[in-house]
C-alpha atoms as a PDB file:
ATOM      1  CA  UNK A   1      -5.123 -21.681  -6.720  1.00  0.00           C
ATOM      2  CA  UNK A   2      -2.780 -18.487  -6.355  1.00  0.00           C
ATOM      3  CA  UNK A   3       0.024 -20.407  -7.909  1.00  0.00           C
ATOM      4  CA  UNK A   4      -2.174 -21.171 -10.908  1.00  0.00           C
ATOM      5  CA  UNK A   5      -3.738 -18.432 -11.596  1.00  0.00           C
ATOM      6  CA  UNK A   6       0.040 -16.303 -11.383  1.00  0.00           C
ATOM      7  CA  UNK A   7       1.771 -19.564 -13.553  1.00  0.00           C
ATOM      8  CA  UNK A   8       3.783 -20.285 -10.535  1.00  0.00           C
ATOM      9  CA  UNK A   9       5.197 -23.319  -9.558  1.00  0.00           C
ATOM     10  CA  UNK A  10       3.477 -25.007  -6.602  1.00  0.00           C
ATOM     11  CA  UNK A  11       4.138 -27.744  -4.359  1.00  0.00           C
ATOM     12  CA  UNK A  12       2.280 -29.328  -1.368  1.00  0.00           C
ATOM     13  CA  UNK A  13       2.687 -29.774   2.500  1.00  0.00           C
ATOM     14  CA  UNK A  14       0.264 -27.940   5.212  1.00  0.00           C
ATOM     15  CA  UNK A  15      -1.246 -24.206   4.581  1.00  0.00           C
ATOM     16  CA  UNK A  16       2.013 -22.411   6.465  1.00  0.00           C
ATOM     17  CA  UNK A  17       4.458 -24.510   4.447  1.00  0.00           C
ATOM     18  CA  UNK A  18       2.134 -23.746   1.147  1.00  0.00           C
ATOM     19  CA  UNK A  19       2.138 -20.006   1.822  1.00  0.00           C
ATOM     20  CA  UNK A  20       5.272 -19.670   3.094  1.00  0.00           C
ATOM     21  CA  UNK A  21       6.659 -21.644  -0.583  1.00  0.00           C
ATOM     22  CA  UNK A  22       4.257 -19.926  -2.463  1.00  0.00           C
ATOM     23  CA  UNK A  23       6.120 -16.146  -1.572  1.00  0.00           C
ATOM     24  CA  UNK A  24       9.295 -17.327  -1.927  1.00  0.00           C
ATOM     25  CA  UNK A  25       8.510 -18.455  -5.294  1.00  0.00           C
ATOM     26  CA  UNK A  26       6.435 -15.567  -6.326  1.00  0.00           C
ATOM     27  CA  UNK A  27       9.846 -13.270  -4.698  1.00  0.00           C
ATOM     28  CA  UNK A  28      12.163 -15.711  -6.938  1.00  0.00           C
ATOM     29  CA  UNK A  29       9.692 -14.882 -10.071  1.00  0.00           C
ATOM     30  CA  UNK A  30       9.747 -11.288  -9.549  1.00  0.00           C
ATOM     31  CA  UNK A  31       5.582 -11.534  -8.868  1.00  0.00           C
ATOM     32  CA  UNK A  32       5.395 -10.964  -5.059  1.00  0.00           C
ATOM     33  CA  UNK A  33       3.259  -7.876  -6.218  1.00  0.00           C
ATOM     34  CA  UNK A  34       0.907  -9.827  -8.443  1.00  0.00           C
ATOM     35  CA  UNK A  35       0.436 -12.241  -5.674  1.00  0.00           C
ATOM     36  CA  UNK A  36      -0.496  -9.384  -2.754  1.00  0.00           C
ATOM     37  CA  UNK A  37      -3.006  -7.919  -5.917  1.00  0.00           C
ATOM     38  CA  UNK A  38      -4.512 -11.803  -6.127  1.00  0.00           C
ATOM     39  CA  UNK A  39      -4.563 -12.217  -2.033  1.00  0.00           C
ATOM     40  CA  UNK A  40      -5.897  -8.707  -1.333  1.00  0.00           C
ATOM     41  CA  UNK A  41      -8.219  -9.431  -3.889  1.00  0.00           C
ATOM     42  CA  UNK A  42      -9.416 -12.619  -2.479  1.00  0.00           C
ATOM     43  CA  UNK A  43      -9.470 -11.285   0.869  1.00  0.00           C
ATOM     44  CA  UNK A  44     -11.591  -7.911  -0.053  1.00  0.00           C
ATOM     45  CA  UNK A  45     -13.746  -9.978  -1.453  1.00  0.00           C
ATOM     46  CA  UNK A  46     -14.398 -12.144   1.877  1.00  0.00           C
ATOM     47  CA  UNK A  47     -14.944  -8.854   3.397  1.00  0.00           C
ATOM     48  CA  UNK A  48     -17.402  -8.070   1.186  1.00  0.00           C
ATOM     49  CA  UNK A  49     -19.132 -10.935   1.726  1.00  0.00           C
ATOM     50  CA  UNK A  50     -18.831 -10.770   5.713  1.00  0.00           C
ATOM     51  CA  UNK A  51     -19.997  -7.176   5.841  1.00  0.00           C
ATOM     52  CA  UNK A  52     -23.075  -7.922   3.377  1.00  0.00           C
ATOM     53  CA  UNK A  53     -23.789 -10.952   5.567  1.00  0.00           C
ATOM     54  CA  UNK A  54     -23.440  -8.725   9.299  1.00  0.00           C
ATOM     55  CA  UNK A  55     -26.953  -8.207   9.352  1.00  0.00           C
ATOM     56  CA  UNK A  56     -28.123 -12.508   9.509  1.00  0.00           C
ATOM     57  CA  UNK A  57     -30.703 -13.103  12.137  1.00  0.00           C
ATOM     58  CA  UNK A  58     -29.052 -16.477  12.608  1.00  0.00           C
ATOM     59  CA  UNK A  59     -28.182 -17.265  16.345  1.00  0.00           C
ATOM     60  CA  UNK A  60     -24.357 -16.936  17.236  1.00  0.00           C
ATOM     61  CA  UNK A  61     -23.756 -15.428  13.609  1.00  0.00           C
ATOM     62  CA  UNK A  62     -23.415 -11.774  15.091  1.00  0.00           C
ATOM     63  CA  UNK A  63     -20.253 -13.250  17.337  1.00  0.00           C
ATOM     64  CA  UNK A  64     -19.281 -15.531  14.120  1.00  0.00           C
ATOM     65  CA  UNK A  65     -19.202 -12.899  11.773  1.00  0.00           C
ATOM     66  CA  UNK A  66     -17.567  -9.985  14.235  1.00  0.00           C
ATOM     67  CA  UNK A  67     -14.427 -12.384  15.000  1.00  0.00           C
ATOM     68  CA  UNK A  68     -14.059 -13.247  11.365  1.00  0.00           C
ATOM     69  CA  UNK A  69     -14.590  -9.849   9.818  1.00  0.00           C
ATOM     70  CA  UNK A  70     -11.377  -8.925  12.370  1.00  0.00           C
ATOM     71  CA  UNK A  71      -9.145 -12.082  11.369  1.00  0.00           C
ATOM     72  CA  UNK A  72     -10.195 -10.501   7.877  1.00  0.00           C
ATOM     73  CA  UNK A  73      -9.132  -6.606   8.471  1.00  0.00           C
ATOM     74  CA  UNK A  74      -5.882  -8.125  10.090  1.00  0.00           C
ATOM     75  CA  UNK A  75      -4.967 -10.023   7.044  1.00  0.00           C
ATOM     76  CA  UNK A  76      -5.751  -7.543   4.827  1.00  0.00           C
ATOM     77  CA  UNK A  77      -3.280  -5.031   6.780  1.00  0.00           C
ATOM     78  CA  UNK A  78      -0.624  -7.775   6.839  1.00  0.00           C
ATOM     79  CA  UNK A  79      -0.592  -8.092   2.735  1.00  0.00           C
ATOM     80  CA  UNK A  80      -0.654  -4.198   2.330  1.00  0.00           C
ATOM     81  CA  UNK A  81       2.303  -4.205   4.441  1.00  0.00           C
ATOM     82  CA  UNK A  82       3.889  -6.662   2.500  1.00  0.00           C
ATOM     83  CA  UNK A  83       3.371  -5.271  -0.431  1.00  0.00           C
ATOM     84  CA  UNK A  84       4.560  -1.533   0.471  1.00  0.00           C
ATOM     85  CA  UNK A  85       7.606  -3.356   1.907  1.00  0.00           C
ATOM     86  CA  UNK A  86       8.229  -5.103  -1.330  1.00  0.00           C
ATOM     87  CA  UNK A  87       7.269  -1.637  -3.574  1.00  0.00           C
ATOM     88  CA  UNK A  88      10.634  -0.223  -1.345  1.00  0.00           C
ATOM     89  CA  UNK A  89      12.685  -2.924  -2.121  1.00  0.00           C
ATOM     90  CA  UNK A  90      11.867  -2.809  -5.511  1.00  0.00           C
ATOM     91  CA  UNK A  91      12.688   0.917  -5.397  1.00  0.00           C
ATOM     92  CA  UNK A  92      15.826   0.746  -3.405  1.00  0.00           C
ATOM     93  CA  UNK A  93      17.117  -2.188  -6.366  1.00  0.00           C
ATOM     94  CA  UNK A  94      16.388  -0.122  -9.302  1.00  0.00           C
END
């Protein structure tokens, strides 16, 4: 869906293999920053989501939703460092 939306090529294999293709692509297209705007789009939207859904009365979803929210916030900090890492690069080759 990333791929698509950026008009990157895209191949197939399991999720690592797909992710770790799709940034080498998006590095070899010059778009490694569009793709961390797309994923840290995607993923503040899940956030979103998660913290408007924190309050659910449903059994188990307080756990759930706690342990997700935190995969979330960990991914999140992952692509911003990415993407500040890439910003220097980009600096440090113009």
């Amino acid at each position: 869906m990333a791929a698509g939306r950026l008009d990157l090529p895209c191949g197939f294999g399991s999720r690592r293999l797909m992710m770790t293709n799709l940034m080498h692509t998006a590095i070899d297209h010059q778009r490694l920053a569009d793709l961390m705007d797309y994923l840290l789009g995607t993923c503040n939207e899940w956030l979103d989501s998660m913290r408007q859904s924190a309050n659910r009365t449903c059994p188990g979803w307080p756990e759930v939703s706690t342990v997700w929210l935190q995969r979330l916030c960990e991914t999140e900090s992952a692509l911003l460092r990415i993407k500040s890492a890439s910003q220097l690069v980009q600096l440090s080759e113009s």
